[in-house]
Protein backbone atom coordinates (compact mmCIF):
# COMPACT_ATOMS: atom_id res chain seq x y z
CA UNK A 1 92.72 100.62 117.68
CA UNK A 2 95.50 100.20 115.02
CA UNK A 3 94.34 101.61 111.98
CA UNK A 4 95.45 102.00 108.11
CA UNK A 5 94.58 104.32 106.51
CA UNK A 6 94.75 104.45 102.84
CA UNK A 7 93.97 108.02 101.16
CA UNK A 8 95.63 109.15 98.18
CA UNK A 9 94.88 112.96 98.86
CA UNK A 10 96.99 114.12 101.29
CA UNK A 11 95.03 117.25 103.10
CA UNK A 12 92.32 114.08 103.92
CA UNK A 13 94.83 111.60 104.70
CA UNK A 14 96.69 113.88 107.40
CA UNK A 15 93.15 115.26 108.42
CA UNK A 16 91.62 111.73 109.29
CA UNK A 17 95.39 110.74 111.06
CA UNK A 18 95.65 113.62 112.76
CA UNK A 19 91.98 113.16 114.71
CA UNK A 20 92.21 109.86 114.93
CA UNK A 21 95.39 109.61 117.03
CA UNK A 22 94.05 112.48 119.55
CA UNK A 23 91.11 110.29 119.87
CA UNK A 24 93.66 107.66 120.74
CA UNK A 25 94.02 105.18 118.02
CA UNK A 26 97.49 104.31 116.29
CA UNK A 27 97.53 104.57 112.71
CA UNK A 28 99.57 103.57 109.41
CA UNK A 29 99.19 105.28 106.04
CA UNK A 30 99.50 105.39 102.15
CA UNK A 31 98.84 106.88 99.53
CA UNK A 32 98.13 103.78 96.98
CA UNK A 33 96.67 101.04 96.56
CA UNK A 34 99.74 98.38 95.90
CA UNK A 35 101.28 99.54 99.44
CA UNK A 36 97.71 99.42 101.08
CA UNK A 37 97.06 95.91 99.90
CA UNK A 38 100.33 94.97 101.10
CA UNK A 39 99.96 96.14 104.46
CA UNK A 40 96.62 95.03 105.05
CA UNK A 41 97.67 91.12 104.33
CA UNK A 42 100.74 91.62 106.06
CA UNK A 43 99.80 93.01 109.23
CA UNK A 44 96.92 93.08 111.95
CA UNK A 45 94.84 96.01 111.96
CA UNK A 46 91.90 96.61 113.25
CA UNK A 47 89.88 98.53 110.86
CA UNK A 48 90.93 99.64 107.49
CA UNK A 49 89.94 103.10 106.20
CA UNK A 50 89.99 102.79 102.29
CA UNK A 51 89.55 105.50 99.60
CA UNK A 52 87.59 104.22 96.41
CA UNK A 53 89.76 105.86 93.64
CA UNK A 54 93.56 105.21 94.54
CA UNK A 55 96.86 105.43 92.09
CA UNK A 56 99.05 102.50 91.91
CA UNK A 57 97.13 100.31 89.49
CA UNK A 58 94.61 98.74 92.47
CA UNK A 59 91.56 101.10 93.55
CA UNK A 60 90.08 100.79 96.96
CA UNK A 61 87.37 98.38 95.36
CA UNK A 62 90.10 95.74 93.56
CA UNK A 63 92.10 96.12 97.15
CA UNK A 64 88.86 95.59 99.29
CA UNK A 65 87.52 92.61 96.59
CA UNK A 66 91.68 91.03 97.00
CA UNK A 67 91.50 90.90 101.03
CA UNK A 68 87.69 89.49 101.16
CA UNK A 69 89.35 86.81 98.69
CA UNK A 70 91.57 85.81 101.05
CA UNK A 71 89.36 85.42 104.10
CA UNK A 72 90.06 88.49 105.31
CA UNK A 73 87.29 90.07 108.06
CA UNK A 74 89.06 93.18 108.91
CA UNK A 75 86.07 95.87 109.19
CA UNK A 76 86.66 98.34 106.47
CA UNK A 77 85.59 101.75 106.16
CA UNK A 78 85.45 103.37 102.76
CA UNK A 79 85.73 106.61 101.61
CA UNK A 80 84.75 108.10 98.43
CA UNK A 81 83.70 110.97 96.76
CA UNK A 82 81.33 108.90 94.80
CA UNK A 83 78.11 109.33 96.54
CA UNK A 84 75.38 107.42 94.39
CA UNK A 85 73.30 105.22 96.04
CA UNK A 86 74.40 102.36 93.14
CA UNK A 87 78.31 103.38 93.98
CA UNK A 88 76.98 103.06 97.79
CA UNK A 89 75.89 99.60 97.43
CA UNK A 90 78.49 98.50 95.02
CA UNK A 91 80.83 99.30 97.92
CA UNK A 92 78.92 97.40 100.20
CA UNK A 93 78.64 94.66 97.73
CA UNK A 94 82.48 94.14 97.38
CA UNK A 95 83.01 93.48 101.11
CA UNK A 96 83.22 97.29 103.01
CA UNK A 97 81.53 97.37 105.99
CA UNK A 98 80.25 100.96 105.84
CA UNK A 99 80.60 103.92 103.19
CA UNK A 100 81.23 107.53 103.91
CA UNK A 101 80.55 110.06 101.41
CA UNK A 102 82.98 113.40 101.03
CA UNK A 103 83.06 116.49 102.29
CA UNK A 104 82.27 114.13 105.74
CA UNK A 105 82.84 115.61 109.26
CA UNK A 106 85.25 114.16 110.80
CA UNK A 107 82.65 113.54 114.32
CA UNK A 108 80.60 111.30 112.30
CA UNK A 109 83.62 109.16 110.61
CA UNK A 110 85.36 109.54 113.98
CA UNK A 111 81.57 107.84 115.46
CA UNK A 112 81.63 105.19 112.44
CA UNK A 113 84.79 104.29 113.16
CA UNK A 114 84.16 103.42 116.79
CA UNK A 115 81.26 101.53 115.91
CA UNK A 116 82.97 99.15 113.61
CA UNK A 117 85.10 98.70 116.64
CA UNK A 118 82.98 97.36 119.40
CA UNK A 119 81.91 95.74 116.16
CA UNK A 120 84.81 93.91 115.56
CA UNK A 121 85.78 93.47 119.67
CA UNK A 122 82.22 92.10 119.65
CA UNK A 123 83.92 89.09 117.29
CA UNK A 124 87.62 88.79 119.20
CA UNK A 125 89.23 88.85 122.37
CA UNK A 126 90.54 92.61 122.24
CA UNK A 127 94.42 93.12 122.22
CA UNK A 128 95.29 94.32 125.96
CA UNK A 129 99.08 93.41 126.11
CA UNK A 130 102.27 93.12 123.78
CA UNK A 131 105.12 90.61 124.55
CA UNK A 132 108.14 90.35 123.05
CA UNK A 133 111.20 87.95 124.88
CA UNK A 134 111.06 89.23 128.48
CA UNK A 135 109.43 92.17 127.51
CA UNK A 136 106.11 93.40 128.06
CA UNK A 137 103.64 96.04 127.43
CA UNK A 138 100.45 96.45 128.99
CA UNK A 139 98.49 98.46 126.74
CA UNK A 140 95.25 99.17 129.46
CA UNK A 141 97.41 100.50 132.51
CA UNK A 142 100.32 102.12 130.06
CA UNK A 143 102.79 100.07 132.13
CA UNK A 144 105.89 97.99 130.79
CA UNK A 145 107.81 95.47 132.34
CA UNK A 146 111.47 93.77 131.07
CA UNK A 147 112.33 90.34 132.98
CA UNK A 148 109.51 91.27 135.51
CA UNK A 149 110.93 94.38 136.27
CA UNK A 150 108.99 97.78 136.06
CA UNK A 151 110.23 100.16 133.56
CA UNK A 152 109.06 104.18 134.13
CA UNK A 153 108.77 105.61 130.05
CA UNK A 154 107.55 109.48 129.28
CA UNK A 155 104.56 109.06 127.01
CA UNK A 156 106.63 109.50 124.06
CA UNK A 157 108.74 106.52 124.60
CA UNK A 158 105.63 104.50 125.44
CA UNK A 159 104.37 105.21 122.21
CA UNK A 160 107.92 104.75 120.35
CA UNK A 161 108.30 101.07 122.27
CA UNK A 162 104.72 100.52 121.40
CA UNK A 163 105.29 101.38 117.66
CA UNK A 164 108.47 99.26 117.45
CA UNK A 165 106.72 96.33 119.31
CA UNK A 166 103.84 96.10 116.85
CA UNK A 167 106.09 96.09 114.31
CA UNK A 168 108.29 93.55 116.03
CA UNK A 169 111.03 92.13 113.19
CA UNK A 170 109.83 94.44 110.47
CA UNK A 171 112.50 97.49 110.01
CA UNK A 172 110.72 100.65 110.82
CA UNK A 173 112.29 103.62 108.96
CA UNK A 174 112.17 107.31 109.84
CA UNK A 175 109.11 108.46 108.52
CA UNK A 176 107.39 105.88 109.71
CA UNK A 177 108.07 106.78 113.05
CA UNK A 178 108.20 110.81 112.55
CA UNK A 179 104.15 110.11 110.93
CA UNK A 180 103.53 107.10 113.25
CA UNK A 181 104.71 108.58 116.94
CA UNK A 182 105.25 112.43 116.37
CA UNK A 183 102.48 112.99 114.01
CA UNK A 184 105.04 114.59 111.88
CA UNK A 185 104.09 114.84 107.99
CA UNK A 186 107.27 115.91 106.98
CA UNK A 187 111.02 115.79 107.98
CA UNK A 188 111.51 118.54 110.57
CA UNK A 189 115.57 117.52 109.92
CA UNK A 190 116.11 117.09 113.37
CA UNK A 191 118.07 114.39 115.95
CA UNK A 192 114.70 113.78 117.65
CA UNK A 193 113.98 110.22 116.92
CA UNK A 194 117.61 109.25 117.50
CA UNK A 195 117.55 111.00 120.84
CA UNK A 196 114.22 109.51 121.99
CA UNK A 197 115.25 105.71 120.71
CA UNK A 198 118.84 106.31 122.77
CA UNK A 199 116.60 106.99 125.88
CA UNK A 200 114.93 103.64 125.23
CA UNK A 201 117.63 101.76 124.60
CA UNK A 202 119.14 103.20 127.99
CA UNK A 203 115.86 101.82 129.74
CA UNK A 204 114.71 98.79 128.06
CA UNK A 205 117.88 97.46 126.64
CA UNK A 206 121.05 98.40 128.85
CA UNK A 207 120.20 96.96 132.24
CA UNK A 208 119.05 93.63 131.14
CA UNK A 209 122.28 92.92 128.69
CA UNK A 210 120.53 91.63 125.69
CA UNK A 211 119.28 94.38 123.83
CA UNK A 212 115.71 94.15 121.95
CA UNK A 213 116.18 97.73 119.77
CA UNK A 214 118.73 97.09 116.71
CA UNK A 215 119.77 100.12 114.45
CA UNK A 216 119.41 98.74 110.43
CA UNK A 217 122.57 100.72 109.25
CA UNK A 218 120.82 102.88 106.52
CA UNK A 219 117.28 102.18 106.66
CA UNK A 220 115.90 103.03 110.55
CA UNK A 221 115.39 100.37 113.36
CA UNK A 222 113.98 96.95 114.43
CA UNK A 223 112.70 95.61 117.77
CA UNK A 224 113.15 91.60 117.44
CA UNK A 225 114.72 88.96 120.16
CA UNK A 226 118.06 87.92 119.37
């Protein structure tokens, strides 16, 4: 599943991102609420995890009130140190789907989690494959194909493709991709990602003549058809 994940503490963020993408899931984070609201109206996820108490001048509940507003039915998940049973069901109330209390182990949010998503699958066709131009990524057999032609990537570049392509026009800086691909939490100062993307360009881009993978001078990259 893709997954944000807003958390303003940052041992609980990186604790709940870390487990999450071994179990498999892709996920985007912040730290506040005015970047969580925006990303969770701007793009398609499939389960938000949402902290009560966030910086930024919108809590988890204003946030989680704002998307309901707008007809939003993305299963959210919150999380709070706040365990009352009247902060429970005001949580509930405002539109979350389920409430875990901290200290939580991470099994049980990990179990949650999953259950919000056959949930949610229960509701929608699930996502199996991601086209952009020629290009296209099946997401169930880890295979991609340019023009109808079958493209061999290392796990690593599947995942960097797969980043870019859900992301598709949207400029995707470094530490997006070092956090959303490497699982990096910091900036190891290192060539890697420009390494890994020149290996993709060499694959996905070079022998079909219109490349897919533009460099944003200054700011990272973009996947988008010309």
């Amino acid at each position: 599943m893709h997954i944000l994940v807003v958390e303003d503490d940052p041992t609980v963020r990186n604790f709940v991102a870390k487990g999450l993408r071994e179990a498999g899931h892709l996920t985007e984070l912040t730290d506040n609420g005015k970047d969580g609201l925006f990303l969770a109206v701007s793009e398609k996820f499939d389960l938000i995890i949402l902290d009560r108490m966030l910086p930024g001048g919108i809590d988890g509940l204003r946030l989680l009130e704002t998307i309901r507003a707008q007809n939003n039915t993305t299963p959210v998940l919150l999380l709070s140190a706040l365990a009352d049973v009247d902060d429970r069901v005001q949580g509930l109330k405002a539109g979350g789907d389920d409430y875990v209390t901290k200290p939580f182990a991470f099994s049980e949010l990990l179990a949650r989690v999953e259950a919000l998503g056959r949930r949610g699958r229960t509701e929608q066709v699930p996502q199996t494959k991601l086209v952009v131009a020629d290009l296209e990524i099946d997401l169930l057999s880890r295979t991609v194909r340019r023009a109808g032609q079958k493209i061999d990537l290392q796990p690593r570049e599947f995942r960097l493709l797969e980043y870019l392509t859900r992301h598709t026009g949207q400029v995707v800086t470094r530490t997006m991709l070092l956090e959303g691909v490497w699982d990096y939490h910091f900036d190891p100062q290192t060539n890697v990602i420009d390494v890994h993307v020149s290996r993709l360009r060499q694959k996905v881009d070079k022998p079909f003549g219109t490349p897919l993978i533009h460099t944003i001078r200054n700011a990272g990259y973009m996947l988008r058809a010309e």
